[in-house]
C-alpha atoms as a PDB file:
ATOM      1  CA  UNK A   1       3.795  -5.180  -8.472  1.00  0.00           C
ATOM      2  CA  UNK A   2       4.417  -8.064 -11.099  1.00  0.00           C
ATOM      3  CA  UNK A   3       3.905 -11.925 -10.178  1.00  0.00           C
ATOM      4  CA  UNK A   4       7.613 -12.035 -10.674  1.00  0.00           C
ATOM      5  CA  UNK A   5       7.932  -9.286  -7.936  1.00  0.00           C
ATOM      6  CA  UNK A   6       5.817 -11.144  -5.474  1.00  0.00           C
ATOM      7  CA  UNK A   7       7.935 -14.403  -6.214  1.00  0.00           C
ATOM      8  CA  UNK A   8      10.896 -12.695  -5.132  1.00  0.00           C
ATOM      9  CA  UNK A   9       9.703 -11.251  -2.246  1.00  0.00           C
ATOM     10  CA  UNK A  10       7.944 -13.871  -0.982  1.00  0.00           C
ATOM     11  CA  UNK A  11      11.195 -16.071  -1.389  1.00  0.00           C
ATOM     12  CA  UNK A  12      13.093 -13.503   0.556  1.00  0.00           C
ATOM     13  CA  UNK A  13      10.750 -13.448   3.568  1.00  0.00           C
ATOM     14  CA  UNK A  14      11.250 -17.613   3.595  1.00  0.00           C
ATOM     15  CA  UNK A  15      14.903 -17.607   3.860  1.00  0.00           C
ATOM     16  CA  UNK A  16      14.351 -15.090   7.256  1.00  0.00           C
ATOM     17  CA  UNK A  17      18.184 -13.937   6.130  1.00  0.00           C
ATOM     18  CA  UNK A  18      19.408 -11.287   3.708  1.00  0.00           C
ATOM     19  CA  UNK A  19      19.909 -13.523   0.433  1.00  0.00           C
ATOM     20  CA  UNK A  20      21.825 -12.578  -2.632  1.00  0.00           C
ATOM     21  CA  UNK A  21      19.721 -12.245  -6.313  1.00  0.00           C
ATOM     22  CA  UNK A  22      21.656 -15.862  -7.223  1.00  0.00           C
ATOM     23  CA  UNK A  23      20.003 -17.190  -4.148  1.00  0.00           C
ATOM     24  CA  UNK A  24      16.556 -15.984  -4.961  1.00  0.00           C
ATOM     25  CA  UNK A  25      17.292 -17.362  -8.417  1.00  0.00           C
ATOM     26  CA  UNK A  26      17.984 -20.552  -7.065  1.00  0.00           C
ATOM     27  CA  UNK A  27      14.983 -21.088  -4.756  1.00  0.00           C
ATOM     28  CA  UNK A  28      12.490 -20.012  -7.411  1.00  0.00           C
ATOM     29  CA  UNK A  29      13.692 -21.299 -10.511  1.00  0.00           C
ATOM     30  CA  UNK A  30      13.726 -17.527 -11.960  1.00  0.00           C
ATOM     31  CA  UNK A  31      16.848 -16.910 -14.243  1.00  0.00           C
ATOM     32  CA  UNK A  32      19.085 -14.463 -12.232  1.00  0.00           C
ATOM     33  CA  UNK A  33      18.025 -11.296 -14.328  1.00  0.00           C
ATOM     34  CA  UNK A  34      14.257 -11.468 -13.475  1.00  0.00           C
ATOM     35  CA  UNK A  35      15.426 -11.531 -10.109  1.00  0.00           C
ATOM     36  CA  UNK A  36      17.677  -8.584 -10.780  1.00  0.00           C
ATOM     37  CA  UNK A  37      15.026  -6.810 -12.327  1.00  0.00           C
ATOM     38  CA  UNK A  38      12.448  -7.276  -9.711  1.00  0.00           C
ATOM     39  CA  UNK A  39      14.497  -6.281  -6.583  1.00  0.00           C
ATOM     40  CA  UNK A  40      15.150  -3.008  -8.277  1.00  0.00           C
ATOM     41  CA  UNK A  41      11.365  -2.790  -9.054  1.00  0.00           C
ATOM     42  CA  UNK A  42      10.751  -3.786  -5.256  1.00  0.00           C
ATOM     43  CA  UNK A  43      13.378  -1.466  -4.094  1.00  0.00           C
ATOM     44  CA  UNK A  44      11.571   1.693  -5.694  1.00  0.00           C
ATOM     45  CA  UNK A  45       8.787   1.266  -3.852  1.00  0.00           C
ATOM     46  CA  UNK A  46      10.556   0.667  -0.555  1.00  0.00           C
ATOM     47  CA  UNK A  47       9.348  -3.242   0.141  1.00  0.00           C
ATOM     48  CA  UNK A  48      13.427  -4.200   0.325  1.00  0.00           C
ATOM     49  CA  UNK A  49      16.605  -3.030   1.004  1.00  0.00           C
ATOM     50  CA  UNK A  50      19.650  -3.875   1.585  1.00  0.00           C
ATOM     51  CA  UNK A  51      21.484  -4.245   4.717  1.00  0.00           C
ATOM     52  CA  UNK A  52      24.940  -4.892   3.267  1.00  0.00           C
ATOM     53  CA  UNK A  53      26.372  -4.937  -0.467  1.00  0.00           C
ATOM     54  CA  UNK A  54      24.916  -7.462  -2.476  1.00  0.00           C
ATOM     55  CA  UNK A  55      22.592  -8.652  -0.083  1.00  0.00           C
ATOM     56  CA  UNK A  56      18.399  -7.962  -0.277  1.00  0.00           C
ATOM     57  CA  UNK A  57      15.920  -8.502   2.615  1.00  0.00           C
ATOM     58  CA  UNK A  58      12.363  -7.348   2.837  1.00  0.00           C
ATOM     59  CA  UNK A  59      11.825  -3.978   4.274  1.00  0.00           C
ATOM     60  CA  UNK A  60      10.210  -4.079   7.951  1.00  0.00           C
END
């Protein structure tokens, strides 16, 4: 897992709420892509998902 990774997961477990990419983006001063990027890395290996379209929480 990259520091980017952790970033974005971290910032998902804060908001407690399924948050879009933009909002992730938003909260940690990433540019959208990274964020992008990293949920898709974070997705392979099962730490999120996503409960509705467009929307990424942590998994658990």
């Amino acid at each position: 897992m990259t520091q980017v990774d952790d970033q974005v997961l971290k910032a998902m477990k804060d908001a407690g709420k399924p948050v879009r990419p933009g909002d992730v983006a938003a909260s940690t001063g990433l540019d959208k892509d990274e964020v992008s990027k990293a949920i898709q890395n974070l997705k392979k290996q099962g730490k999120v998902i996503s409960p509705k379209r467009c929307f990424w929480a942590p998994a658990g």
